[in-house]
Protein backbone atom coordinates (compact mmCIF):
# COMPACT_ATOMS: atom_id res chain seq x y z
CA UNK A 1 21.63 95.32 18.64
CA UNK A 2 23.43 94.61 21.90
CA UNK A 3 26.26 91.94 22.11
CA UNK A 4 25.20 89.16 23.73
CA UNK A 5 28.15 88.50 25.83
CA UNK A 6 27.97 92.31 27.05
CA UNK A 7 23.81 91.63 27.73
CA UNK A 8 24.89 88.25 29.76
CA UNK A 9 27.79 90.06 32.18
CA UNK A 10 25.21 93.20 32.35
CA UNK A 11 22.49 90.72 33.75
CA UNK A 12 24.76 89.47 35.83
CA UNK A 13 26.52 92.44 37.41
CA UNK A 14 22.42 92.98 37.98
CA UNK A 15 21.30 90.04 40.47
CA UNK A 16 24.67 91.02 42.87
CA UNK A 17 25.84 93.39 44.82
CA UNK A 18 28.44 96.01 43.55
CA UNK A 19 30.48 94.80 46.39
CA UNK A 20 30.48 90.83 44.92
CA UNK A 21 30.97 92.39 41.18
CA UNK A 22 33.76 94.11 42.44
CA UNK A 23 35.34 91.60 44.59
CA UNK A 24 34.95 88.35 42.51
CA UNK A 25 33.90 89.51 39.19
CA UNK A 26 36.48 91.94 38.20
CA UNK A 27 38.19 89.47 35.93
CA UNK A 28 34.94 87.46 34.99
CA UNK A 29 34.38 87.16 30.86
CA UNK A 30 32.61 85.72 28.71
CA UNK A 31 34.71 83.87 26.03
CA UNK A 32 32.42 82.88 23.80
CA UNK A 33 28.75 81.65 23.20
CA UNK A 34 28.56 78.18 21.32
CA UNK A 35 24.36 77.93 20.41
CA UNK A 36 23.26 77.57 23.77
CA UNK A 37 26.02 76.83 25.75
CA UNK A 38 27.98 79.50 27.72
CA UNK A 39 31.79 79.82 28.24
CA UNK A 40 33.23 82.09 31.28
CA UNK A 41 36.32 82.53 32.03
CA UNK A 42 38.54 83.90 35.03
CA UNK A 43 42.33 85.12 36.07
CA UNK A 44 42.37 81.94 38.25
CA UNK A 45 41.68 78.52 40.01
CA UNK A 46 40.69 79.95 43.50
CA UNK A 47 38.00 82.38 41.83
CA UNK A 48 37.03 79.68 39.17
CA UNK A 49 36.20 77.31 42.21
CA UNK A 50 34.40 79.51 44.53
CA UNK A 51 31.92 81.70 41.63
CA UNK A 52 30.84 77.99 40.62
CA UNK A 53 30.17 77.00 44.44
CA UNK A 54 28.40 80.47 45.68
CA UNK A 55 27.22 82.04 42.22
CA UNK A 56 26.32 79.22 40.38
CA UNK A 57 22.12 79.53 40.74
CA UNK A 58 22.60 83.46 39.42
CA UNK A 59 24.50 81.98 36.13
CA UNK A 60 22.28 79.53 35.31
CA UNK A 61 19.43 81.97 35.61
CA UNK A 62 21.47 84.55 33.66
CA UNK A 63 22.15 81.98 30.54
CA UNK A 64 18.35 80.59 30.57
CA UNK A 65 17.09 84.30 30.92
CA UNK A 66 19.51 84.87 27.71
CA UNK A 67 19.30 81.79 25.64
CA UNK A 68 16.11 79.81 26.77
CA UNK A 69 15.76 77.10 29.75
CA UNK A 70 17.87 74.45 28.43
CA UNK A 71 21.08 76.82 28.15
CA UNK A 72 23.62 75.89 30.03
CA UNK A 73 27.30 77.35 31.00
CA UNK A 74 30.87 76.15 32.12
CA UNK A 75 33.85 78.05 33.96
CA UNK A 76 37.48 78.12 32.58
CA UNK A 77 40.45 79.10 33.58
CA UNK A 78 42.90 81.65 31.47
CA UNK A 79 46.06 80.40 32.33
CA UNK A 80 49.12 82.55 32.82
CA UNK A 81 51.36 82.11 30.60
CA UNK A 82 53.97 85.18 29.79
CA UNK A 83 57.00 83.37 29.08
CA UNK A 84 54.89 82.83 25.42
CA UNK A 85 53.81 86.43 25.31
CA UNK A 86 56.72 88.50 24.94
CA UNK A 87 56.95 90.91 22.29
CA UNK A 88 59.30 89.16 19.87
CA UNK A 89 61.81 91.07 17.41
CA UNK A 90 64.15 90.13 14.27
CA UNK A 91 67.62 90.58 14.29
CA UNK A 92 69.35 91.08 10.53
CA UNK A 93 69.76 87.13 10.49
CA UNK A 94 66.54 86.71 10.56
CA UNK A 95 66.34 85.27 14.00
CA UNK A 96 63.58 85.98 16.49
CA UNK A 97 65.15 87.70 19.94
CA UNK A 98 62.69 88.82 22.86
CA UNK A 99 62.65 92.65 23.83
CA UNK A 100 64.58 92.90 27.17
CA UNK A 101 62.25 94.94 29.83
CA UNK A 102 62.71 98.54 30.68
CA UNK A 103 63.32 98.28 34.58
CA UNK A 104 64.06 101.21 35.72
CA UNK A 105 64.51 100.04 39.53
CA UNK A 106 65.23 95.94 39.70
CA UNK A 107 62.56 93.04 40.11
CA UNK A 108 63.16 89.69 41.99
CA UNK A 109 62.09 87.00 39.45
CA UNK A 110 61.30 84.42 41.86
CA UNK A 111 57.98 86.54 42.33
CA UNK A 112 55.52 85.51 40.35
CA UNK A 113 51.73 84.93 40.21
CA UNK A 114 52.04 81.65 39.14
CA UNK A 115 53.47 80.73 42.77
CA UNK A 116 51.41 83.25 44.92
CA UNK A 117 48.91 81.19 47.17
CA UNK A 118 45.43 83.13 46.34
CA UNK A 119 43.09 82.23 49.19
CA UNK A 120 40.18 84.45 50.60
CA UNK A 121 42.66 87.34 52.81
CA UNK A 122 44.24 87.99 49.66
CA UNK A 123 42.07 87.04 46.50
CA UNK A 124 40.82 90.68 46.02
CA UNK A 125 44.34 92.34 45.66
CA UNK A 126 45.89 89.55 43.60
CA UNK A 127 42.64 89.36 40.98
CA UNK A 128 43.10 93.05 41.26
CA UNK A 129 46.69 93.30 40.50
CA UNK A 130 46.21 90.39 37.50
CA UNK A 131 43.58 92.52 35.96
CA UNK A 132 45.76 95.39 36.28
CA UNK A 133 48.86 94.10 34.73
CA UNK A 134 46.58 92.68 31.76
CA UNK A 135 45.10 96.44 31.26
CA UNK A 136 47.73 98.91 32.58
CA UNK A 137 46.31 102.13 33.91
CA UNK A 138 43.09 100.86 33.89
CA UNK A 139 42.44 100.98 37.37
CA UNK A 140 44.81 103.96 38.75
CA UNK A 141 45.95 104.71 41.65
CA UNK A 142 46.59 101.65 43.47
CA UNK A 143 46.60 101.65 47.29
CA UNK A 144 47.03 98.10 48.68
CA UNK A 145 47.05 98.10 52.29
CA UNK A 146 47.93 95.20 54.96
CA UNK A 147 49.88 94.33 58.27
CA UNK A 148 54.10 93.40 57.76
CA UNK A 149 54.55 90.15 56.48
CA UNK A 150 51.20 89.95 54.18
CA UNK A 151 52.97 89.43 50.52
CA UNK A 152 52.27 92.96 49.65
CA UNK A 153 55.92 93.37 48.53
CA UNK A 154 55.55 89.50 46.27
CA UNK A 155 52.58 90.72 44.85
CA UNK A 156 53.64 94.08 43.59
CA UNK A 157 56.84 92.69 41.97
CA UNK A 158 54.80 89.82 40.87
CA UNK A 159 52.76 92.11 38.96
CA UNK A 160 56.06 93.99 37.22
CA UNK A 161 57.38 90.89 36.46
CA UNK A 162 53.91 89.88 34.31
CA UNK A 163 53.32 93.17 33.09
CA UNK A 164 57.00 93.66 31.75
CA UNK A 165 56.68 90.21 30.04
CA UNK A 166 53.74 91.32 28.16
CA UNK A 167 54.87 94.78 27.52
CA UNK A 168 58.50 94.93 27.36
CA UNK A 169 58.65 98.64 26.16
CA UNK A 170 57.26 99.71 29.63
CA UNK A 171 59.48 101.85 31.78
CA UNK A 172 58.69 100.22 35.23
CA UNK A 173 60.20 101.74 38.45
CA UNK A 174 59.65 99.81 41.82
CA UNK A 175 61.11 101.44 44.92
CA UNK A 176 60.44 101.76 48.54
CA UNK A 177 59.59 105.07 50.23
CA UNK A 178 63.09 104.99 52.14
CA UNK A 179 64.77 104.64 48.54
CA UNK A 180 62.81 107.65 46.94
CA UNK A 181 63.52 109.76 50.09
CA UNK A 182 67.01 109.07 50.17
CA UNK A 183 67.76 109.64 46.13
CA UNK A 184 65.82 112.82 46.29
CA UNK A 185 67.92 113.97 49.41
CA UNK A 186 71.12 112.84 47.15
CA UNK A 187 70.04 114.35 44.20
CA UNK A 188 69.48 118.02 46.28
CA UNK A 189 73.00 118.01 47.75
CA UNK A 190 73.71 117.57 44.23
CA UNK A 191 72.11 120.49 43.21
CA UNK A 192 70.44 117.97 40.08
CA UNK A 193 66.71 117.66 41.12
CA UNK A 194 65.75 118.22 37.63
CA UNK A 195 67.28 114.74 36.98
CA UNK A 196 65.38 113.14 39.53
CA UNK A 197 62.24 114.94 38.52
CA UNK A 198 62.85 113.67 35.07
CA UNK A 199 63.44 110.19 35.34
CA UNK A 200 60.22 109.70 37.85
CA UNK A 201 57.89 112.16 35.68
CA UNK A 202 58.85 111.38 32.33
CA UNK A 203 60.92 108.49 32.06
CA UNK A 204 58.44 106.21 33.98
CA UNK A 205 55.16 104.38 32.67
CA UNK A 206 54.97 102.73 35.93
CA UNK A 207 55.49 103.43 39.62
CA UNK A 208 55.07 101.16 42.50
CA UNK A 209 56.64 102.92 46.05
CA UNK A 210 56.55 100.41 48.65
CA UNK A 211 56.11 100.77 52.59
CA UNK A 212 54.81 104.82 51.80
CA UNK A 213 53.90 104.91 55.85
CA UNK A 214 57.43 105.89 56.33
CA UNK A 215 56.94 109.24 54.89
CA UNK A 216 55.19 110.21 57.84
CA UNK A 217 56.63 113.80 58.76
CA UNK A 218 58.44 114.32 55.89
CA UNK A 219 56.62 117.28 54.48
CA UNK A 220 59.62 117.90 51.81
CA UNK A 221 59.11 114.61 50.26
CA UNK A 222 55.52 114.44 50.87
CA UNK A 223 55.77 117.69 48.14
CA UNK A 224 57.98 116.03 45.99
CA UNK A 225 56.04 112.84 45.41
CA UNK A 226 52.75 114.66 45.08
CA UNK A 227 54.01 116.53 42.06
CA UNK A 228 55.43 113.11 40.97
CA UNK A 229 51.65 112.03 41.49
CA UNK A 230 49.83 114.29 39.94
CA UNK A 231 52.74 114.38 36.58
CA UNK A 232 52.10 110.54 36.02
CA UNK A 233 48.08 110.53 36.84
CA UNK A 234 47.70 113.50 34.35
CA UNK A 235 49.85 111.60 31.73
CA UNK A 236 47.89 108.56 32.13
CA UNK A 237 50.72 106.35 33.44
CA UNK A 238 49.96 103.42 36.15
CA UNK A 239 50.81 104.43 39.91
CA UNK A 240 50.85 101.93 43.11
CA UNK A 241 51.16 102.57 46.30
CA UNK A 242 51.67 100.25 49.43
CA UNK A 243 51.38 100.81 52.88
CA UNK A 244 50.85 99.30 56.28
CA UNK A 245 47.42 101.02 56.62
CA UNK A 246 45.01 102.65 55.15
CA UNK A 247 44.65 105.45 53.66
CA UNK A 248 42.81 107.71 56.75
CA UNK A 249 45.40 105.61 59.11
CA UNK A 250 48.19 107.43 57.81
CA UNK A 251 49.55 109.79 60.12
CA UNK A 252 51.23 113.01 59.71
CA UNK A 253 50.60 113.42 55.62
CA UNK A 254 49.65 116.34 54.45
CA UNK A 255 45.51 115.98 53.59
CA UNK A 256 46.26 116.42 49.52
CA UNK A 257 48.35 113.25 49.48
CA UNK A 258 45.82 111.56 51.57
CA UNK A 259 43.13 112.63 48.89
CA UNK A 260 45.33 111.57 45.83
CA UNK A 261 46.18 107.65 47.63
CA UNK A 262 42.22 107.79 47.65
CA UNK A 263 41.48 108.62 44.59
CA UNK A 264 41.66 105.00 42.94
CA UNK A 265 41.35 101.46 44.16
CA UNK A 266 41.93 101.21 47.82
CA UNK A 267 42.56 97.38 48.40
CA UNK A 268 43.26 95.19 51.48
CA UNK A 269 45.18 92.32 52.05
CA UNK A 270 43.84 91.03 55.59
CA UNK A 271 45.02 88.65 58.01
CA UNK A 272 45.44 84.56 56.92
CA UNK A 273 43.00 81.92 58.11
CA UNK A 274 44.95 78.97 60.13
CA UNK A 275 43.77 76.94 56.85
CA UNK A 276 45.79 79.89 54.50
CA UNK A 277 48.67 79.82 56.07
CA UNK A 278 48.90 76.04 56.31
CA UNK A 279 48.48 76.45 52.75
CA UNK A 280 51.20 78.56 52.35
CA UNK A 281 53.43 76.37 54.25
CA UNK A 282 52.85 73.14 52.17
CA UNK A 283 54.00 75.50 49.45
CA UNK A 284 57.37 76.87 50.92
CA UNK A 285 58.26 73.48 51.76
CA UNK A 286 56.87 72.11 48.40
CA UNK A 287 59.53 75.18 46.37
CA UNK A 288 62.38 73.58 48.90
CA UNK A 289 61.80 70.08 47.98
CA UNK A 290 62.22 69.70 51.24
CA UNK A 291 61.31 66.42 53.44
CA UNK A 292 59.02 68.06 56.46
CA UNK A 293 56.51 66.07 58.15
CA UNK A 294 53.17 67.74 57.52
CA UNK A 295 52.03 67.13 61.58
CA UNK A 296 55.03 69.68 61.67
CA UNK A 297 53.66 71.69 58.94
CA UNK A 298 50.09 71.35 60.64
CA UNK A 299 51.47 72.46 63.74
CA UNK A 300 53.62 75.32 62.70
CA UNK A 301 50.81 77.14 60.61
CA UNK A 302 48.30 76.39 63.59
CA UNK A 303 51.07 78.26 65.96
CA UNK A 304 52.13 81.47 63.78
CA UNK A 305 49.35 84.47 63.96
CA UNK A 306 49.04 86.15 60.77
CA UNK A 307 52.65 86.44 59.57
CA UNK A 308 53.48 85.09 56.29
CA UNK A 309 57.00 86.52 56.19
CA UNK A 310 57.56 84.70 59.97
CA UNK A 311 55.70 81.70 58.63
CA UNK A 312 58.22 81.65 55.89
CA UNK A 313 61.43 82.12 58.25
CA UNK A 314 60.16 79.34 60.35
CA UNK A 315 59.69 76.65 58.11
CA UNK A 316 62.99 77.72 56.03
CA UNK A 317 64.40 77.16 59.38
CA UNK A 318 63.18 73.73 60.06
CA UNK A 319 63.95 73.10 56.79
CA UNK A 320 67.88 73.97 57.30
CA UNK A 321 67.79 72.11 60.83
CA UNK A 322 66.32 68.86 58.89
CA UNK A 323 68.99 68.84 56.44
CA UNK A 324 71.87 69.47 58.95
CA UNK A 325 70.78 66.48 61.51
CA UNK A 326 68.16 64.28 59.27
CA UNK A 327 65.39 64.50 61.73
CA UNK A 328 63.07 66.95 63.12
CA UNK A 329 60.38 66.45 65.71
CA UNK A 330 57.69 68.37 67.43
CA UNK A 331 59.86 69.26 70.16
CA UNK A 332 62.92 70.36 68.52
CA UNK A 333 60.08 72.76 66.64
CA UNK A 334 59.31 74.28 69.90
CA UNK A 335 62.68 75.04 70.60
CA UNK A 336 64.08 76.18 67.61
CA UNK A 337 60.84 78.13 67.01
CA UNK A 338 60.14 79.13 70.92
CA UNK A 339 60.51 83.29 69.67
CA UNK A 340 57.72 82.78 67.42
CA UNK A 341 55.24 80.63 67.90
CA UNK A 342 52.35 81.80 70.07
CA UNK A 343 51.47 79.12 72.41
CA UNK A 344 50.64 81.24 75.45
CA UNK A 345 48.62 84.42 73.39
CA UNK A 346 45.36 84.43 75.01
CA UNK A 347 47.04 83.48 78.63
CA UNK A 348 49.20 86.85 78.26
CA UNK A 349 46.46 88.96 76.66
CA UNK A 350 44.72 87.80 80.13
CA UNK A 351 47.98 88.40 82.24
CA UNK A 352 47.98 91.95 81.20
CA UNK A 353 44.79 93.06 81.26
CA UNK A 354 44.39 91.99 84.99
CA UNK A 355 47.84 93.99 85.75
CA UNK A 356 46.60 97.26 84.06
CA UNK A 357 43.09 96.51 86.20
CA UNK A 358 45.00 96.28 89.09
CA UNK A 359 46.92 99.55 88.34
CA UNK A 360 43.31 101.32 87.41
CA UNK A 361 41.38 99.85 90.42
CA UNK A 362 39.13 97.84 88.55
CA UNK A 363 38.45 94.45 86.95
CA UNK A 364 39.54 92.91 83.51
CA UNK A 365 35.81 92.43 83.10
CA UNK A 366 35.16 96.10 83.60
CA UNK A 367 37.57 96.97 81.05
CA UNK A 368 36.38 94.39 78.63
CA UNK A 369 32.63 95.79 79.31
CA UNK A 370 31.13 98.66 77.69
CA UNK A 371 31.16 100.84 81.13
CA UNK A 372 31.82 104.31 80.45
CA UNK A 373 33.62 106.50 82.82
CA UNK A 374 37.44 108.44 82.43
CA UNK A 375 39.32 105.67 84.65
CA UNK A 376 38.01 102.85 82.87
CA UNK A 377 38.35 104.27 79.05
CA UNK A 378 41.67 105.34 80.12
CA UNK A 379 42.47 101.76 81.24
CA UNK A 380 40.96 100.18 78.33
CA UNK A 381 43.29 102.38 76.04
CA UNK A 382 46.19 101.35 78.42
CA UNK A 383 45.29 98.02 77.73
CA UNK A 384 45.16 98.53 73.99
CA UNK A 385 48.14 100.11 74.08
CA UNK A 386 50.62 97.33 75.87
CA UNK A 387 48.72 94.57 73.62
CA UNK A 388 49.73 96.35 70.61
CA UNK A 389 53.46 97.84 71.20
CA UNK A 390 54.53 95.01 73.63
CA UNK A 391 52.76 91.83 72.89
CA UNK A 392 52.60 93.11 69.06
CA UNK A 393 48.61 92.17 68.57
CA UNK A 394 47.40 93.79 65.34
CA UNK A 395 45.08 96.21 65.91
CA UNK A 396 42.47 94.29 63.96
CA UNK A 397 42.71 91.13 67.06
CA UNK A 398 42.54 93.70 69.36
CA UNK A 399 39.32 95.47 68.43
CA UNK A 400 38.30 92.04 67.77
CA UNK A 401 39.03 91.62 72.31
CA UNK A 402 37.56 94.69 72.64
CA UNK A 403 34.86 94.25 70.96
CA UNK A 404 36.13 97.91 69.36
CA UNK A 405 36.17 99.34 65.63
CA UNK A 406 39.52 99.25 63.95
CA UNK A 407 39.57 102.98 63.92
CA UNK A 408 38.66 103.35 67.63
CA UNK A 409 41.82 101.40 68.67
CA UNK A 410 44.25 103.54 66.57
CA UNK A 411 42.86 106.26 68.41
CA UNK A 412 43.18 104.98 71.82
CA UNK A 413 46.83 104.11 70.90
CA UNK A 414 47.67 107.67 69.93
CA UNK A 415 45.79 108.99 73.00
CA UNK A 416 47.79 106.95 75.25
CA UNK A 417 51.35 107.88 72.96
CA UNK A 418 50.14 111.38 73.65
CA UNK A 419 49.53 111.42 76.94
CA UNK A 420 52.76 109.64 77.53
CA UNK A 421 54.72 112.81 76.04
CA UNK A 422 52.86 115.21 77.94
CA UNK A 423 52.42 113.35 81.73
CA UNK A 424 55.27 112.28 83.49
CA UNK A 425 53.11 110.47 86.01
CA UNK A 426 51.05 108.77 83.39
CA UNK A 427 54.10 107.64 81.84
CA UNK A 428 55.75 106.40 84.76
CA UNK A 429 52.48 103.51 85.80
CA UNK A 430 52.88 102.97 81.92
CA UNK A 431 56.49 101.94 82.33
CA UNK A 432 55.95 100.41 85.76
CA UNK A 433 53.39 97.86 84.24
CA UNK A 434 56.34 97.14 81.38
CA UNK A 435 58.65 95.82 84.40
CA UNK A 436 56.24 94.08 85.81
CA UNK A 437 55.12 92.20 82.99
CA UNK A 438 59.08 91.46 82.36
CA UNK A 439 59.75 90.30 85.65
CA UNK A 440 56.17 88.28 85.26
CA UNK A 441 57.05 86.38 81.78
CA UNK A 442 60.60 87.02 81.30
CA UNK A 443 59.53 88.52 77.67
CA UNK A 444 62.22 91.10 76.46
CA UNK A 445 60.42 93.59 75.19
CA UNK A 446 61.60 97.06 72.79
């Protein structure tokens, strides 16, 4: 006879897509079944909130399919709550101590889950993490992918923090690429690679390497952390990885460590709504107990693209300024916060792309067009180029003014790298559109 909280989630996971089971219902249960009333229950508010607004007709079919037309069904939420579930042991008095956690590499307690903002960019990696910290190895590898400044790097250490609360026995090791590559480069002068081999393929349980896109080119290490790879995935041990880009964006990595970041969960964290960020900012200033207006707060978030990290620095800046002089108003903001907020983005996206038409002998609406000849697709990539290295547009905003794929303006930004390397003359109108755009908007750029 089949359980019938397994028959319920199977009917459910049968009226979506795999893509909506995936994405919302990964940590969706049902916690019990009282005659015929329902309980669910999820990892947290934001996905509590939005399954009852956009799934809520497929549940109540589900239950009345399962337990007759007058069933009904309610969402909970399982509340985090590790500072109750460590491990507890007795000392000779008696007395109950916790286990202290096996860190390997340290963790910044500050991040946690509990003060993560979960909103739609980000709700798929954080639900992901949760379940993953709740049932280690479960889902294995981990790739989590996003732009600087996303909250990969909270998130991650979030998830240590959680998992080594639960599990204090756990041998947990979080490191940045830069950090592996320089201690195996230490431990090879020293002639004692069998040490570092040792404490990353035995001594671990899990591994998180951070910022892995700076491995690009370094076949040595490349080597090194495949074997590391392939030693914890064989021994069943939990491995994340975190990167800048995705997996088939990466670069100058040998194809087998491509295949391996692939072989799991490959999960992004995408760019912030106006609303998200704003979000984020009520928070920050919220943590500060901090006295900021929230017209500034409105106006900040409304004026930073994408960048939580920047977002962060900003309002802990305002927040220092307010303290120091007691006030704070809209134009003090500008000043103090002239380098970063955008207030003239789509007036310089325009600015350039009528410069590199001029250089090209064309028109910014030929470039923006889907014309096809060599002096316009070479101008387009030109233009694709200076947006991203100069102006620092993700690539995602600029496929978006395009009207390109993601993948097709990587491309045209390596074609144009390339061709820089190889012709002088190409590289020379490259650089002469630079100084004209400095003498143009003053902008320093590097």
């Amino acid at each position: 006879m089949n359980n019938p909280k397994d028959t319920i989630l199977t009917l459910i996971r049968d009226k979506i897509s795999r893509q909506q089971w995936e994405h919302w219902f990964i940590d969706f249960t049902v916690k019990r079944i009282e005659g015929t009333h329902v309980v669910f229950e999820v990892g947290n508010l934001f996905i509590k909130g939005y399954i009852e607004k956009k799934f809520d007709k497929v549940l109540k079919k589900v239950v009345n399919e399962s337990l007759g037309s007058e069933a009904s069904y309610e969402i909970v939420y399982a509340q985090i709550n590790a500072e109750h579930n460590f491990e507890m042991n007795k000392q000779e008095d008696g007395a109950l101590i916790r286990k202290r956690p096996v860190l390997i590499t340290p963790l910044n307690p500050r991040y946690t889950f509990d003060n993560f903002i979960v909103d739609e960019f980000n709700q798929f990696v954080f639900n992901l993490l949760l379940e993953a910290a709740r049932k280690p190895a479960t889902y294995n590898p981990i790739f989590i992918y996003s732009e600087a400044g996303m909250g990969k790097t909270h998130l991650v250490q979030a998830y240590g923090n959680y998992l080594l609360a639960n599990n204090p026995d756990l041998r947990f090791a979080y490191l940045t690429s830069e950090q592996f590559m320089n201690e195996l480069v230490m431990k090879l002068k020293s002639e004692n690679m069998e040490e570092f081999r040792e404490k990353y393929r035995k001594k671990v349980d899990v591994l998180v390497i951070d910022d892995v896109q700076f491995l690009a080119g370094k076949k040595g290490v490349q080597v090194e952390l495949f074997h590391t790879f392939n030693t914890l995935y064989e021994a069943g041990k939990q491995i994340i990885v975190c990167s800048d880009r995705s997996p088939k964006e990466l670069s100058d990595f040998q194809e087998r460590v491509i295949s391996r970041f692939q072989m799991g969960v490959v999960a992004q964290i995408k760019s912030p709504s106006t609303e998200a960020l704003y979000k984020i900012a009520c928070k920050i200033v919220e943590e500060e107990k901090a006295d900021i207006s929230d017209e500034i707060v409105k106006y900040v978030s409304s004026h930073i693209k994408g960048s939580i990290r920047i977002l962060k620095g900003a309002i802990v800046k305002l927040i220092a300024y307010k303290s120091m002089y007691d006030s704070i108003d809209l134009s003090t903001v500008n000043v103090l916060l002239k380098d970063v907020l955008q207030m003239q983005a789509e007036e310089d996206e325009n600015d350039i792309l009528n410069l590199v038409a001029r250089y090209f002998g064309c028109s910014k609406e030929e470039i923006l067009s889907a014309k096809k000849n060599k002096n316009l697709s070479l101008a387009r990539q030109v233009g694709m180029y200076l947006l991203n290295k100069k102006y620092r547009l993700s690539t995602r905003k600029i496929g978006n003014i395009f009207g390109k794929s993601h993948p097709a303006v990587i491309s045209a930004i390596k074609n144009v790298e390339e061709l820089m390397g190889k012709d002088i003359k190409f590289k020379t109108t490259i650089d002469n559109i630079e100084k004209e755009m400095e003498k143009k908007t003053g902008k320093a750029y590097s």
